[in-house]
N, C-alpha and C. Protein backbone atom coordinates (compact mmCIF):
# COMPACT_ATOMS: atom_id res chain seq x y z
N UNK A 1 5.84 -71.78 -49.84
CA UNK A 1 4.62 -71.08 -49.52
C UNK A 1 4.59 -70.74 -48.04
N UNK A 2 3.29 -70.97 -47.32
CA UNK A 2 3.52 -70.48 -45.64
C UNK A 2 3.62 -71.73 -44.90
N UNK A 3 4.00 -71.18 -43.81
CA UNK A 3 3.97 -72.74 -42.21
C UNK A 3 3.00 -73.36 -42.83
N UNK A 4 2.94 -74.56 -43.05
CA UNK A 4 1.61 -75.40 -43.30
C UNK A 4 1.90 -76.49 -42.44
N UNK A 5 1.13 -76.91 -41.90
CA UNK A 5 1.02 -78.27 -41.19
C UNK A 5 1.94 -79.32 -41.74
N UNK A 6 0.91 -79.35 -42.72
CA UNK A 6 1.25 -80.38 -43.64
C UNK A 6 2.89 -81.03 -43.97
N UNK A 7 4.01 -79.72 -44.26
CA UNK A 7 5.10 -79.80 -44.13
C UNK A 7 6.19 -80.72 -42.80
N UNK A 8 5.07 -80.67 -41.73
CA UNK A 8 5.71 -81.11 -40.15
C UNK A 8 4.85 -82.45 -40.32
N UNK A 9 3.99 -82.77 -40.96
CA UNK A 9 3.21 -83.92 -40.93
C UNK A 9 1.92 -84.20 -40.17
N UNK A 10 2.35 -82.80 -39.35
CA UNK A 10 1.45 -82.74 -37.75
C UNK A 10 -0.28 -83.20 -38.58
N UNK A 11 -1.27 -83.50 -37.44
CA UNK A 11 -2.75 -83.79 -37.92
C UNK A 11 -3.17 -82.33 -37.60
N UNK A 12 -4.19 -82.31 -38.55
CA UNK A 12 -5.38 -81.45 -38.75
C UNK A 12 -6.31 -81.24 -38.10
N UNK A 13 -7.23 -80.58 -37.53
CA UNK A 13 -8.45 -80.72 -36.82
C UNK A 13 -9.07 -79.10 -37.00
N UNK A 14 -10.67 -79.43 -36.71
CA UNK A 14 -11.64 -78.46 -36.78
C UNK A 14 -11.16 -77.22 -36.55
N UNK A 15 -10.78 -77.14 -35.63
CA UNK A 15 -10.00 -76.13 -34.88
C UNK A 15 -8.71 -75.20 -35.19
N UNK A 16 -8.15 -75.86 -36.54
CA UNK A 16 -7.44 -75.48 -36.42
C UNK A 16 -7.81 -74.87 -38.29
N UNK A 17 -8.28 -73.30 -37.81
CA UNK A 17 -9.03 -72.79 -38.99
C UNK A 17 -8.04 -72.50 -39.59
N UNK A 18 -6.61 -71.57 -39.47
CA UNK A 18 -5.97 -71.08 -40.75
C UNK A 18 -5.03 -71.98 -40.95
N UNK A 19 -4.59 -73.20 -40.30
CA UNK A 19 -4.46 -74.55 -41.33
C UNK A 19 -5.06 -74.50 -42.16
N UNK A 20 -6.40 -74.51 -41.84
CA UNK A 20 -7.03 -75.36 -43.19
C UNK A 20 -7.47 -74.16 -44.44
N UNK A 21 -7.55 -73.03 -43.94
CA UNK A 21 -7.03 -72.19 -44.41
C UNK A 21 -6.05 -71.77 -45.48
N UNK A 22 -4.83 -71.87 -45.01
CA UNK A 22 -3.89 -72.01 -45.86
C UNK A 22 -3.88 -73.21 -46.75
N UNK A 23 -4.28 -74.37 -46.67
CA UNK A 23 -4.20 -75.37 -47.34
C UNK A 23 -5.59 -75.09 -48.85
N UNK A 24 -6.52 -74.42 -48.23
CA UNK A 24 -7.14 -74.39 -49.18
C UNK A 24 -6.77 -73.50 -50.03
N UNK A 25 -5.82 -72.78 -49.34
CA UNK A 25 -5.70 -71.48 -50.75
C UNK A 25 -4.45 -72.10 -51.59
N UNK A 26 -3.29 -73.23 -51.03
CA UNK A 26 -2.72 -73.45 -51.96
C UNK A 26 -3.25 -74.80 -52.86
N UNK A 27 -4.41 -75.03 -52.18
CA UNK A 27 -5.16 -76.13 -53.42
C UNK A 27 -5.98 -75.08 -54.31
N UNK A 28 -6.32 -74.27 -54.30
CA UNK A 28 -7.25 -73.43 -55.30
C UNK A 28 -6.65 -72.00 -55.57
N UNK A 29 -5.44 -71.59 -55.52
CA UNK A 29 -5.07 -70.48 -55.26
C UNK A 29 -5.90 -69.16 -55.76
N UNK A 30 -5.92 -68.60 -56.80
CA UNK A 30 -6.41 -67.44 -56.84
C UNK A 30 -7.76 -67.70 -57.83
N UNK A 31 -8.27 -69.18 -57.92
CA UNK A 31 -9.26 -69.46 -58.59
C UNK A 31 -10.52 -68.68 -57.33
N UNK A 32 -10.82 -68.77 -56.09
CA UNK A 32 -11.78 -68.03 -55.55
C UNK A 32 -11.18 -66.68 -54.97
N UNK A 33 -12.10 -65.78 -55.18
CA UNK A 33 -11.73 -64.44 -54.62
C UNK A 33 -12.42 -64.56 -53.34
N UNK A 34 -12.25 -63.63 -52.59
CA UNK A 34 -13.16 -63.02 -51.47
C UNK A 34 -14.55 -63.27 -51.42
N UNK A 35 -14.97 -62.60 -52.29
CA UNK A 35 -16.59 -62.86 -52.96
C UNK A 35 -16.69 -64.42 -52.54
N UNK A 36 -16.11 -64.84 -53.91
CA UNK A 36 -16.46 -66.26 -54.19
C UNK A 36 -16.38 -67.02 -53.03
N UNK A 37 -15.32 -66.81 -51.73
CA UNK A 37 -15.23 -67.75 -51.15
C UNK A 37 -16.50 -67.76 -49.72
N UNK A 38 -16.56 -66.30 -49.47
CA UNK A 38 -17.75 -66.33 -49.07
C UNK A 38 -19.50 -66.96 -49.28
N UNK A 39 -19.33 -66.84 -50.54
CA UNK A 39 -20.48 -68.00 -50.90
C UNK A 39 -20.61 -69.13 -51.63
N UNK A 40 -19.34 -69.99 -50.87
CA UNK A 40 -18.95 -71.61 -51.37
C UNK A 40 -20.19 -72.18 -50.07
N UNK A 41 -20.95 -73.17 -50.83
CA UNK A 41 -21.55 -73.85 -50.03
C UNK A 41 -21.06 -74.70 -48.81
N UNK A 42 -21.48 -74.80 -47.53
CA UNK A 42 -20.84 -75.54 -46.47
C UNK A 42 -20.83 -77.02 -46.89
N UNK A 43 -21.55 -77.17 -47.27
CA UNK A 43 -21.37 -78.54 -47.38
C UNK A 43 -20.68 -79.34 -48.73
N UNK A 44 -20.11 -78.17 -49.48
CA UNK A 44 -19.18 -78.30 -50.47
C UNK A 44 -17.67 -77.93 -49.86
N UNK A 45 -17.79 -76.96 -48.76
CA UNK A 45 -16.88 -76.75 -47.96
C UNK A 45 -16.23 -77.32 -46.93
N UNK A 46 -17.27 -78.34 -46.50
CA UNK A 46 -17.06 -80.04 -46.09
C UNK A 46 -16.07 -80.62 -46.21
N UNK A 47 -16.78 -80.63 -47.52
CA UNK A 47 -15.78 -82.08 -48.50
C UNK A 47 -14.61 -81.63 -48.38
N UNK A 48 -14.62 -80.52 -48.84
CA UNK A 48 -13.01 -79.81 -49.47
C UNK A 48 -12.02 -80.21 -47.97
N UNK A 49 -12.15 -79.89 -46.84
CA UNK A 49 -11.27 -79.48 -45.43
C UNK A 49 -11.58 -81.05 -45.35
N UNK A 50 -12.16 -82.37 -45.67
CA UNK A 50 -12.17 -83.59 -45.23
C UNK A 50 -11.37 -84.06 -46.30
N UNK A 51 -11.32 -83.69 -47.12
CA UNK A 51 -9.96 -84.42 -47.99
C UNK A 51 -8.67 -83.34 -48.25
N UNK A 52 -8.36 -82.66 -46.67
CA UNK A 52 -6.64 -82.03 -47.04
C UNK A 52 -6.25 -83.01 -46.23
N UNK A 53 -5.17 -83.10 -46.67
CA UNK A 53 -4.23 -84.51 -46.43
C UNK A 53 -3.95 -83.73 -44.68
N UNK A 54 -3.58 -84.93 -43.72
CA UNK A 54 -3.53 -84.84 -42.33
C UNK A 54 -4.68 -84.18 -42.01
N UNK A 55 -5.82 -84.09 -42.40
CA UNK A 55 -6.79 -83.78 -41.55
C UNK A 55 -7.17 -84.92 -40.91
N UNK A 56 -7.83 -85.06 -39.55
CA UNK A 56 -8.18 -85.71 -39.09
C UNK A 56 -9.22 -85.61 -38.25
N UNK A 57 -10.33 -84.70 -38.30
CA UNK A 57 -11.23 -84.11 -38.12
C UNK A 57 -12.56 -85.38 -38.46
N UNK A 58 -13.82 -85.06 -37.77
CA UNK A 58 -14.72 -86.22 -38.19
C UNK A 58 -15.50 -85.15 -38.47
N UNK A 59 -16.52 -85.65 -39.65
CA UNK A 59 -17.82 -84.39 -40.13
C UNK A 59 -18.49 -84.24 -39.48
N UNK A 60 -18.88 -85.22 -38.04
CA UNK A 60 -19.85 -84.46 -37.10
C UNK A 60 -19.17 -83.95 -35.98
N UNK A 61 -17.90 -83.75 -36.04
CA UNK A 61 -17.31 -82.41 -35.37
C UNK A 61 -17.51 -81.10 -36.23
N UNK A 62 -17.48 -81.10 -37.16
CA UNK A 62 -17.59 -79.87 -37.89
C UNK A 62 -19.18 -79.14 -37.32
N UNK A 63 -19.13 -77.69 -37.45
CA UNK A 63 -20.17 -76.91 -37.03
C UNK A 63 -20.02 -76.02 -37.83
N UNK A 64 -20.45 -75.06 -37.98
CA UNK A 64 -21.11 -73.47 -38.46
C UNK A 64 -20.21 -72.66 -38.07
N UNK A 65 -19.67 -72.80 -36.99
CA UNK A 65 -18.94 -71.74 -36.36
C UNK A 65 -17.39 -71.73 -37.18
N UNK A 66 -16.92 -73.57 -37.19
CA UNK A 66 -15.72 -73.75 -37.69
C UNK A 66 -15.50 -72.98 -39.29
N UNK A 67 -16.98 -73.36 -39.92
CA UNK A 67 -17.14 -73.04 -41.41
C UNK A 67 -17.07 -71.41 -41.32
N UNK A 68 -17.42 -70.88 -40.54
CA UNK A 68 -17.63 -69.47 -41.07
C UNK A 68 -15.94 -69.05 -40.48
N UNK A 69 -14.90 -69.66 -39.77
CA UNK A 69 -13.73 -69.28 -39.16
C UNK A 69 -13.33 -69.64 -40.37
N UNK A 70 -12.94 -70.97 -41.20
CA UNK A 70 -12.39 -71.01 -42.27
C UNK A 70 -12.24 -70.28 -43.06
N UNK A 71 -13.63 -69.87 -43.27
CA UNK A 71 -13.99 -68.72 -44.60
C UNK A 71 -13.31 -67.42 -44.51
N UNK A 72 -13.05 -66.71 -43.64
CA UNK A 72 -13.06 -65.96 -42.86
C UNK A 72 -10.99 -65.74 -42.90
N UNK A 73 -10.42 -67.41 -42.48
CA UNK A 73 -9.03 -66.72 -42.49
C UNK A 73 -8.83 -67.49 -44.24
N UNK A 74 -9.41 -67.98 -44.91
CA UNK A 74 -9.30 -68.19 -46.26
C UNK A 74 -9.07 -66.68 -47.02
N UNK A 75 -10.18 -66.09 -47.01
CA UNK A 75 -10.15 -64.86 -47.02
C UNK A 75 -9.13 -63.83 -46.90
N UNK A 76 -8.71 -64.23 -45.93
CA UNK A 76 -7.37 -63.12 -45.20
C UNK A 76 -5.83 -63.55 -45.99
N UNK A 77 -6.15 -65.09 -46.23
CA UNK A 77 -4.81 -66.14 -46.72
C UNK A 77 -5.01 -65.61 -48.11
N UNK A 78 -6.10 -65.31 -48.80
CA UNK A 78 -6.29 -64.55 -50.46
C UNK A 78 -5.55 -63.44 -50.52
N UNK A 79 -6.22 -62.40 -49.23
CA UNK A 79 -5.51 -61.19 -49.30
C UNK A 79 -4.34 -61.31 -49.38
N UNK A 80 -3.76 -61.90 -48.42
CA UNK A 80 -2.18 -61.24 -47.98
C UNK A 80 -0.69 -62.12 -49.34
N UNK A 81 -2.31 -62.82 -50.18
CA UNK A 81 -1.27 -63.33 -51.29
C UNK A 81 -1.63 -62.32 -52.92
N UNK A 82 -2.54 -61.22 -52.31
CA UNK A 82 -2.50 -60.34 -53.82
C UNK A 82 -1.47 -59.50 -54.24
């Protein structure tokens, strides 16, 4: 699939949106579209980026800003796999 973190072992963090990104699209692959992923609840969107393996992120680092960057290269990680 693509560069994933995960492969190098390296840790995860807030910041690092199309990590988590990519990780979510190969845990759910073409089960959310565009649409859909735009209106996954944040705090269902939480959970999901706190249990990809090497994250290491704490939930009160997480913000609004990170959630809408996720969504955002999730999105882009859908496209460029249609």
């Amino acid at each position: 699939m693509n560069n994933f973190k995960e492969i190098e072992n390296l840790p995860i963090h807030w910041s690092d949106h199309e990590d988590i990104a990519i990780a979510l699209y190969n845990k759910f692959g073409d089960e959310f579209t565009e649409s859909k992923i735009y209106r996954i609840r944040f705090t269902e969107l939480i959970e999901w980026v706190l249990s990809i393996p090497n994250f290491e992120g704490r939930r009160e680092d997480c913000n609004e800003a990170h959630l809408e960057q996720i969504q955002a290269k999730w999105v882009y990680e859908w496209r460029d796999n249609q």
